[in-house]
Protein backbone atom coordinates (compact mmCIF):
# COMPACT_ATOMS: atom_id res chain seq x y z
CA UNK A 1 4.20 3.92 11.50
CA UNK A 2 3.71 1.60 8.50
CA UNK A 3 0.50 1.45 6.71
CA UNK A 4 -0.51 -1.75 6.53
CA UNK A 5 -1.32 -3.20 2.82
CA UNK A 6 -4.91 -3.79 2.27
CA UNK A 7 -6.27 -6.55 -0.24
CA UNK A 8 -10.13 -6.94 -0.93
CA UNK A 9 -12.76 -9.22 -1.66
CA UNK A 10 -15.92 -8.96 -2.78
CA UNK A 11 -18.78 -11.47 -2.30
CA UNK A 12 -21.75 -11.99 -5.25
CA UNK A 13 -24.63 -13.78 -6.50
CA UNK A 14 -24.92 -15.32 -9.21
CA UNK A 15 -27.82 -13.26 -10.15
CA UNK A 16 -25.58 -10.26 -9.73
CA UNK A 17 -22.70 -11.61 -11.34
CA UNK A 18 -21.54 -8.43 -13.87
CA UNK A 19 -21.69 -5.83 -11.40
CA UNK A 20 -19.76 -8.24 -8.76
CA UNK A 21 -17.19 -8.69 -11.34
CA UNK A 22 -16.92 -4.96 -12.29
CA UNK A 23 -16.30 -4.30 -8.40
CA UNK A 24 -13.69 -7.06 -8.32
CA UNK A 25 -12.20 -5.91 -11.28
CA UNK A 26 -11.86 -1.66 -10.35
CA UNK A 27 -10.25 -3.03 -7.01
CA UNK A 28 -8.58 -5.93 -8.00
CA UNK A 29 -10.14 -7.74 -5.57
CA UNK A 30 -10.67 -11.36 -5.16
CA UNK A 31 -13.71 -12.74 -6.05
CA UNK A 32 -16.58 -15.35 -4.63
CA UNK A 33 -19.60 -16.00 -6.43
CA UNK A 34 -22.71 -17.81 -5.01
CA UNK A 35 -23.35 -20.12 -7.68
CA UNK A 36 -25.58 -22.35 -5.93
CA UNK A 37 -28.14 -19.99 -3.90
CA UNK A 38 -26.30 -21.28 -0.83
CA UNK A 39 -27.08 -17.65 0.99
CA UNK A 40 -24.61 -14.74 2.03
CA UNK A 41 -24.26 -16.28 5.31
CA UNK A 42 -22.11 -18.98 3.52
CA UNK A 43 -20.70 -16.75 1.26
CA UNK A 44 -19.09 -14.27 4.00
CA UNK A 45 -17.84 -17.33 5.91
CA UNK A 46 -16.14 -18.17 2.93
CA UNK A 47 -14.52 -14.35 2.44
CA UNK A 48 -13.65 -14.53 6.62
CA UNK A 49 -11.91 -18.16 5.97
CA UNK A 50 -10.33 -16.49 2.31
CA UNK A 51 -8.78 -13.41 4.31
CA UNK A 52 -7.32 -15.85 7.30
CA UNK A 53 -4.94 -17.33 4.74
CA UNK A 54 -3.83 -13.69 3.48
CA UNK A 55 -0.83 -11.77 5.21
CA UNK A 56 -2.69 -8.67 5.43
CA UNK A 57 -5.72 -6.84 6.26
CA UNK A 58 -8.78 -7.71 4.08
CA UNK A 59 -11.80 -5.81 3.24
CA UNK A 60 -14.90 -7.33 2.31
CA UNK A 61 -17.67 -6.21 0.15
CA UNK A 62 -20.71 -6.99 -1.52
CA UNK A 63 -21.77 -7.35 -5.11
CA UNK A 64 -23.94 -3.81 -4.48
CA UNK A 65 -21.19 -1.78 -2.66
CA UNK A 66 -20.90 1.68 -4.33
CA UNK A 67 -17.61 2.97 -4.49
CA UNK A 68 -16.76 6.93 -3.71
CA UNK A 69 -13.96 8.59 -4.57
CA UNK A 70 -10.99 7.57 -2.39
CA UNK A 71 -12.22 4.76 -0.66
CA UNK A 72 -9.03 2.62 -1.13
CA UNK A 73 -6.98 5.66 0.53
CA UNK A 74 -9.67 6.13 3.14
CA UNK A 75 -9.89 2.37 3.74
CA UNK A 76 -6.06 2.23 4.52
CA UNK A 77 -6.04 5.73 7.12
CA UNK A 78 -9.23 3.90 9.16
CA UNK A 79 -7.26 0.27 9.29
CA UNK A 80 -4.20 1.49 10.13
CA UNK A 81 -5.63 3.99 13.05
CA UNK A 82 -7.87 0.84 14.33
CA UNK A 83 -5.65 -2.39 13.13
CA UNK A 84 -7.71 -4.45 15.95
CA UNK A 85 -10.86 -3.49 15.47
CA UNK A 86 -14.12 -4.59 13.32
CA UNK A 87 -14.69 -1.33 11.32
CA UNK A 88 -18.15 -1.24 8.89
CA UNK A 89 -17.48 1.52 6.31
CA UNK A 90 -20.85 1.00 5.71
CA UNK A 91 -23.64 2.62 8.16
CA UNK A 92 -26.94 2.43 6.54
CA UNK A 93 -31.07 3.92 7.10
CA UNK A 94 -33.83 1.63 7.38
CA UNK A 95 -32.30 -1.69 7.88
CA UNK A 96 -32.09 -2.98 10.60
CA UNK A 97 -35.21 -0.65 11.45
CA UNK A 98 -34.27 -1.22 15.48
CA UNK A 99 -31.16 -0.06 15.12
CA UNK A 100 -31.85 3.30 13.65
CA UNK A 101 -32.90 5.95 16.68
CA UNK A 102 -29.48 4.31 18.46
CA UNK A 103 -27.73 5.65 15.20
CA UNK A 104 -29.08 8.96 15.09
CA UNK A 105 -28.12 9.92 18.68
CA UNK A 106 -24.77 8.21 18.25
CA UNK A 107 -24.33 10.86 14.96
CA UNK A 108 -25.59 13.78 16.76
CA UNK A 109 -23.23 12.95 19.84
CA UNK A 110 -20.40 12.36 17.59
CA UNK A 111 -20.62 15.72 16.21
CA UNK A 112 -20.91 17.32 19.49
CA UNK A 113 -17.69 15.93 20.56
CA UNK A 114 -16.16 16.87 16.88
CA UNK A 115 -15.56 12.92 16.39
CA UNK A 116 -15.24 11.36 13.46
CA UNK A 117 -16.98 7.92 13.96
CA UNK A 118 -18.94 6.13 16.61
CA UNK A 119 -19.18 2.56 18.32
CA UNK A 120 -21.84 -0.13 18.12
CA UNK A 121 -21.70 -3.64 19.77
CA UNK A 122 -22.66 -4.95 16.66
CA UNK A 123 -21.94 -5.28 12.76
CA UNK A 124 -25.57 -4.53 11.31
CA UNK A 125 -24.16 -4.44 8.05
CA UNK A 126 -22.20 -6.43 5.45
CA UNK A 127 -21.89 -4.29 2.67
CA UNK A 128 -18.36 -3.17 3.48
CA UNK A 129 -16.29 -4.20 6.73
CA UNK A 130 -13.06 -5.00 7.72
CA UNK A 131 -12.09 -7.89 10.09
CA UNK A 132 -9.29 -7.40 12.16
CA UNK A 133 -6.54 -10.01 11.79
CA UNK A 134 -6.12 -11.11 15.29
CA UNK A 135 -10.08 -12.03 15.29
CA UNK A 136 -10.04 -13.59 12.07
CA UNK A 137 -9.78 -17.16 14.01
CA UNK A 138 -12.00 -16.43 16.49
CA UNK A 139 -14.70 -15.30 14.10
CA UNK A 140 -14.42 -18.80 12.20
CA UNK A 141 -14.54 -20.39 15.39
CA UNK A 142 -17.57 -18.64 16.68
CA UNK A 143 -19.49 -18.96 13.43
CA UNK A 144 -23.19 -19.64 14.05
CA UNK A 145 -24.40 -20.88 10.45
CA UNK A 146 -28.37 -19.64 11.68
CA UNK A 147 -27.72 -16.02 11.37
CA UNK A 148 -27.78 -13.12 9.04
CA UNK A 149 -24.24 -12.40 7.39
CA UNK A 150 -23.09 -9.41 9.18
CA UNK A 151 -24.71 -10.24 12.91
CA UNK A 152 -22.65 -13.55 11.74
CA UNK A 153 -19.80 -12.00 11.66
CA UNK A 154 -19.55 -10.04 14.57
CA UNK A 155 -20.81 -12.01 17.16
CA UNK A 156 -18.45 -14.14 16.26
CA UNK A 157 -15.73 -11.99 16.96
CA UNK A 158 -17.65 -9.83 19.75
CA UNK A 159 -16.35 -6.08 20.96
CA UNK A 160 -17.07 -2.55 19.61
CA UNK A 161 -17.37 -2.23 16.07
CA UNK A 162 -16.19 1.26 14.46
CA UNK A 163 -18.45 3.00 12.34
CA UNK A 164 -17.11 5.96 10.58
CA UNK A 165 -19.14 8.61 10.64
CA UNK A 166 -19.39 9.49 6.87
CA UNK A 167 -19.65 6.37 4.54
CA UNK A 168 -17.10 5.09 2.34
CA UNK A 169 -19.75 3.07 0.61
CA UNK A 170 -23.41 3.83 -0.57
CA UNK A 171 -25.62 0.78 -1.23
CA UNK A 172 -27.02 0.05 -4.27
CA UNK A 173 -30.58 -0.69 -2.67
CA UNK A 174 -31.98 -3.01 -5.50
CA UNK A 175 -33.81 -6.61 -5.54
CA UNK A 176 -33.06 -8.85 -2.90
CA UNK A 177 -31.57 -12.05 -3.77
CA UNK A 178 -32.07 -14.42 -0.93
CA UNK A 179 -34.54 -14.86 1.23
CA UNK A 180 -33.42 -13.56 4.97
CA UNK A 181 -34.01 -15.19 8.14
CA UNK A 182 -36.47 -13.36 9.15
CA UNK A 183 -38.36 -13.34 5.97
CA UNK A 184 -39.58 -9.97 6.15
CA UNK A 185 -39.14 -7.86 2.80
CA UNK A 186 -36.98 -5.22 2.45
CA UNK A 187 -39.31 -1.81 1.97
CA UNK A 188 -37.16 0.78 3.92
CA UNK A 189 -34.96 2.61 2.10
CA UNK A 190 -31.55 1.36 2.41
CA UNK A 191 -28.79 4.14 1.81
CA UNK A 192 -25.63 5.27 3.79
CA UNK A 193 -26.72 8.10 6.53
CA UNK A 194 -23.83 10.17 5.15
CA UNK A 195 -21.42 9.94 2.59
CA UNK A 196 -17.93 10.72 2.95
CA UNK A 197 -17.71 12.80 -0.47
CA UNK A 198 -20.08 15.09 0.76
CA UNK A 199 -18.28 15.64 3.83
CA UNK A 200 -16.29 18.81 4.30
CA UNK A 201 -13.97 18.88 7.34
């Protein structure tokens, strides 16, 4: 089987606009800025409209994505095994705080079982993901304007997303930017559960 090529995007602020540009730059990604506070809900809908128009699988990131080592590899092995699926290679503590105790048992199952990533019916993150091509229109279509980026996103395009088990991204876990919908602050501490260069098979 082919892998399929994999280009990337990475949405910023304007507040945030060097370390958006180094991003875009290590990955040679292409690039959308939020010059005019508009919010990341219009930003992502911008990346999801960007990556219908490209010919292959696009990954989208934000300005505070960390990098490890090997995520473009790793990013091609997880779309290729799951070409129709959402897939966060982000899964992050704290936020959203209700989500959390599902995430723990879902990691402690996984392990049981020797598995390597585990399902949610929703992206709760948009600090890395992947959109599946053959959703791309439906997400667009679907797009409810009212909602946080990632719960954007996914409801949009509805189904399991895949959650790897070890991250391919950290999260930078500075300021805020924008205010968010529910205009509660962000106090929990908002890092990847596990990181895939600590992980020894």
């Amino acid at each position: 089987m082919v892998s399929p090529q994999v280009t990337f995007c990475v949405v910023g602020h304007h507040k945030r606009r060097n370390i958006a540009t180094r991003l875009a730059d290590t990955l040679e990604a292409y690039l959308l800025i939020d010059e005019g506070d508009h919010g990341s809900n219009w930003n992502h809908r911008r990346a999801i409209e960007w990556a219908s128009q490209q010919e292959c699988r696009v990954v989208i990131l934000e300005d505070d994505a960390l990098l490890l080592p090997g995520f473009t590899d790793a990013a091609h092995e997880w779309v290729t095994r799951f070409p129709d699926n959402l897939i966060s290679f982000y899964l992050g503590t704290g936020r959203p705080p209700q989500y959390q105790q599902q995430i723990a048992a879902s990691l402690i199952d996984a392990d049981k079982r020797r598995g390597d990533y585990i399902t949610m019916d929703r992206l709760i993150h948009g600090v890395c993901y992947s959109p599946p091509v053959s959703g791309l229109s439906r997400i667009m279509q679907n797009w409810n304007r009212t909602k946080a980026a990632d719960y954007a996103v996914g409801d949009a395009l509805g189904g399991k997303v895949i959650y790897p088990c070890y991250s391919l991204v950290d999260h930078a876990d500075g300021e805020t930017v924008e205010r968010h919908p529910d205009n509660q602050p962000r106090v929990e501490r908002r890092r990847a559960w596990r990181l895939a260069m600590t992980h020894q098979p």
